[in-house]
Each structure stands twice: as C-alpha cells, then as structure tokens.
Protein backbone atom coordinates (compact mmCIF):
# COMPACT_ATOMS: atom_id res chain seq x y z
CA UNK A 1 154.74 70.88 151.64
CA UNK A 2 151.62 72.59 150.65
CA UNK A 3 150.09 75.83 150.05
CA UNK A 4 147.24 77.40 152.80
CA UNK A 5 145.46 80.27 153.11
CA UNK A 6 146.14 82.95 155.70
CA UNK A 7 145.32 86.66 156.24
CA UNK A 8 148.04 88.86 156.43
CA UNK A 9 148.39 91.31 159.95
CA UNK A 10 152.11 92.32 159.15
CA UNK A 11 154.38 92.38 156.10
CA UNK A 12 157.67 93.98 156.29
CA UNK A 13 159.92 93.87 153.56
CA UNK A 14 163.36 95.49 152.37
CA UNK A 15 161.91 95.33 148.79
CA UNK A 16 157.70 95.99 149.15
CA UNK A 17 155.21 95.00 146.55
CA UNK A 18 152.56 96.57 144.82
CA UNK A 19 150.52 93.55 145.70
CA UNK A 20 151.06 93.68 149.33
CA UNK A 21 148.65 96.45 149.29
CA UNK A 22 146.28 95.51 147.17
CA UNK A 23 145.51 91.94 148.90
CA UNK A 24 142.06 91.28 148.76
CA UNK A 25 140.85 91.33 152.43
CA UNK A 26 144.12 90.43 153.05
CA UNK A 27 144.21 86.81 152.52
CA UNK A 28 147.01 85.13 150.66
CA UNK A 29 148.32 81.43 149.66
CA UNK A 30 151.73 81.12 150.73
CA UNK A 31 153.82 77.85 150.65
CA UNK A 32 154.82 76.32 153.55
CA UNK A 33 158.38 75.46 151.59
CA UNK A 34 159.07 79.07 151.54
CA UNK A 35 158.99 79.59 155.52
CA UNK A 36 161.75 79.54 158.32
CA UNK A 37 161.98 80.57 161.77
CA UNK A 38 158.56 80.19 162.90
CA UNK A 39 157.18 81.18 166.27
CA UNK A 40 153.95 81.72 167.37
CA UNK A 41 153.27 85.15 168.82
CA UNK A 42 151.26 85.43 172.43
CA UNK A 43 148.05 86.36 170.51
CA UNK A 44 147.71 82.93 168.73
CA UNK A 45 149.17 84.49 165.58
CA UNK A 46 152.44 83.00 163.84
CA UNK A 47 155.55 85.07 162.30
CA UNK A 48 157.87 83.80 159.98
CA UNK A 49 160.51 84.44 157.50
CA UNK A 50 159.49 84.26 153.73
CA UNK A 51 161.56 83.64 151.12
CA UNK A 52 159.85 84.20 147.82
CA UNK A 53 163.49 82.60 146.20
CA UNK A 54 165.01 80.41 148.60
CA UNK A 55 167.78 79.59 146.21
CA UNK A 56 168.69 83.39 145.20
CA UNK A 57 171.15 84.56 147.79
CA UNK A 58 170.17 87.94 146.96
CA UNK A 59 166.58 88.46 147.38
CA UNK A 60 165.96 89.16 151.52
CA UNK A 61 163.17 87.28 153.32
CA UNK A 62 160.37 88.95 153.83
CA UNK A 63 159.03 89.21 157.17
CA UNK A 64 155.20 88.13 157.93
CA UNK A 65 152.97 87.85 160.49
CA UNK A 66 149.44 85.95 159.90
CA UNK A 67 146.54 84.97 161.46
CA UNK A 68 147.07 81.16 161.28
CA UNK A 69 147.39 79.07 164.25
CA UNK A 70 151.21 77.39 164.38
CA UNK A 71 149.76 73.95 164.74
CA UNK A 72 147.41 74.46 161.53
CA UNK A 73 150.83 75.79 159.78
CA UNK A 74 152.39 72.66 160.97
CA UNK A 75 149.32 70.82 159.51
CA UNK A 76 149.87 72.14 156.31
CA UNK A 77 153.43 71.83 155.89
CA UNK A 78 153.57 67.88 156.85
CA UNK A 79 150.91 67.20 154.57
CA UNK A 80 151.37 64.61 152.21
CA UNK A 81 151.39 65.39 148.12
CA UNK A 82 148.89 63.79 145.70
CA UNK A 83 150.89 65.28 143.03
CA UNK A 84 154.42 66.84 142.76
CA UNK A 85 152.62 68.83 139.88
CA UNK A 86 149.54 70.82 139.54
CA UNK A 87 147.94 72.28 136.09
CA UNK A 88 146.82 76.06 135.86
CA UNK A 89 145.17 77.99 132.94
CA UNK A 90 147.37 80.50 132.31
CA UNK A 91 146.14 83.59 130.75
CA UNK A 92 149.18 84.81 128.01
CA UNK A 93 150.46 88.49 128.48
CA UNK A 94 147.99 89.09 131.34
CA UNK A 95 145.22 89.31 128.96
CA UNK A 96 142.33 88.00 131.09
CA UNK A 97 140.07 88.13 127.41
CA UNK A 98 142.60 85.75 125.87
CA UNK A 99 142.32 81.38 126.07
CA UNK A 100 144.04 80.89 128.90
CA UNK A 101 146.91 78.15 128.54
CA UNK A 102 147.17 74.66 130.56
CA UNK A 103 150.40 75.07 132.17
CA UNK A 104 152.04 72.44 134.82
CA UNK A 105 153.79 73.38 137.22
CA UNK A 106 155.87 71.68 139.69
CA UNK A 107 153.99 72.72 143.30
CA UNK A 108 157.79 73.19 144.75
CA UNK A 109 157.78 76.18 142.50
CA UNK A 110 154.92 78.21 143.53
CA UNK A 111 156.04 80.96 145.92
CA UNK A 112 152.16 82.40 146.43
CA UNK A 113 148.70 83.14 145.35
CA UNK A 114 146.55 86.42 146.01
CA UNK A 115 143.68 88.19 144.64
CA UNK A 116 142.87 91.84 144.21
CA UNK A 117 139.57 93.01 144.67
CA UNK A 118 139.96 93.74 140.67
CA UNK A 119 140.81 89.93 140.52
CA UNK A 120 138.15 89.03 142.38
CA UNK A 121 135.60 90.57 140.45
CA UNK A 122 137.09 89.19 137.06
CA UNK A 123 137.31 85.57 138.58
CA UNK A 124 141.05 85.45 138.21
CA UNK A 125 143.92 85.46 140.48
CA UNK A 126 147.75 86.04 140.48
CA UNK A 127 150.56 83.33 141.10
CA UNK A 128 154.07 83.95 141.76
CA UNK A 129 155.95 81.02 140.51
CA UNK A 130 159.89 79.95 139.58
CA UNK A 131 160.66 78.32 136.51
CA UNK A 132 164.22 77.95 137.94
CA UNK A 133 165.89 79.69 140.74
CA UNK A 134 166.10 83.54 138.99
CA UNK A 135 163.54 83.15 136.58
CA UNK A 136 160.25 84.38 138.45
CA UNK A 137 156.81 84.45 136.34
CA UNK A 138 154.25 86.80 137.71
CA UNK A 139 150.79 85.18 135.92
CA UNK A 140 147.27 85.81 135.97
CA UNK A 141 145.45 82.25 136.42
CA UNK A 142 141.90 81.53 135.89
CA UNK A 143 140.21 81.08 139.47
CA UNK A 144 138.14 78.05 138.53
CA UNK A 145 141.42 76.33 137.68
CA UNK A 146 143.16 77.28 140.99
CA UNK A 147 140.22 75.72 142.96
CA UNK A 148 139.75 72.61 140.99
CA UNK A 149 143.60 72.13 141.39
CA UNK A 150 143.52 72.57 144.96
CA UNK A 151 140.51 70.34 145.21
CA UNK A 152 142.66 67.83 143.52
CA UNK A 153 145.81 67.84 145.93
CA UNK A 154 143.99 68.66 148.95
CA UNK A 155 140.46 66.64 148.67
C-alpha cells in the first residue's frame, strides 16, 4: 500500500468535486488501497476504479485515468510500509494563519492529496482522509509536513 503521485487525463464521476478542477497542473496523490480494476490503456496510461470509501456501499467509484505507467502503479502498491502511521500538521478550521496541529493518522485512511494553485502558493495542501468508514475529514496540511512524512515512509 502506498500513496504516488500521478497527473490526472480523465476523471469521471457520478458525484464531481470542486477539487477535480482546481488540481494544480493536475497532479494528485492517490492511494493505491483505494484502486480496482486496473488496466493499462494502449497509450501507456492506466485506468482504474477509485473508491474514495471503500467500506461505504453508497458512495460510487470514481472513474480515473492517469498518466502512470501500470508497472510503476504496481511498484507502488507492493511496496513495503515503514510505518502503518504517518504524522501531519493539521491546520484547525482551515485556517492556514492558525498553529497547525500534529495529527497521526493511520496511512490506510488517507484516500488522497492535491494542491490548488492557491495551495501551492500558501505552501499547504489538502488531504482527504477517514476517521472511520462515514466519517470523511477534508483538511488543509502544512506542505513541509507532507514531504518530510513521505520522506520518512518512502526514503
């Protein structure tokens, strides 16, 4: 299980996003324990199903197509954990002035990462994350934080 960075070529979904379309040049961290039925396209690209809450019968997968290889997909999935937890700074009430808050976070629980170009300016990012199977947080983490807990899992 892990999380890897992709751009984004197609998204379809029965219930679109705001932040679908404001993706930051299109790149986005997904986790690989969100995906089924993956094929690679003829173009090199791979299309999968994404389920942003596998255990909630009632949210539909989301249909993607990115620009990562199947075999580097593969890569990522069948890596191996450092940690079955990661720790994010958390900025309360998506107040990017505010302290943000050390939160940990079990990795099986983050659906995705992206950045607007908003986010990227302000050095922050949003994470979609579930506390338990209904109860989705939508948070604003500090970007330092994300990369220094990816450079611990993946380094």
């Amino acid at each position: 299980m892990g999380l890897f960075l992709t751009s984004i070529t197609d998204w379809t979904s029965k219930r679109p996003e705001k932040y679908q379309k404001l993706l930051y040049l299109n790149y986005i961290l997904l986790n690989t324990n969100r995906l089924c039925d993956i094929r690679e396209t003829t173009d090199g690209h791979t299309e999968f199903l994404f389920h942003q809450a596998p255990d909630d019968r009632r949210c539909s997968p989301d249909h993607i197509t990115c620009g990562t290889s199947l075999a580097v997909l593969r890569g990522w999935h069948d890596a191996a954990e450092q940690s079955k937890f990661g720790t994010f700074s958390i900025f309360p009430a998506y107040d990017i002035t505010a302290t943000p808050v050390e939160t940990t976070i079990e990795w099986e629980n983050v659906a995705l990462i992206y950045q607007t170009r908003n986010d990227f300016t302000n050095g922050v990012c949003h994470m979609i994350y579930y506390q338990e199977s209904f109860k989705r947080r939508n948070v604003i983490i500090d970007e330092n934080s994300l990369l220094h807990v990816l450079a611990e899992e993946y380094v």
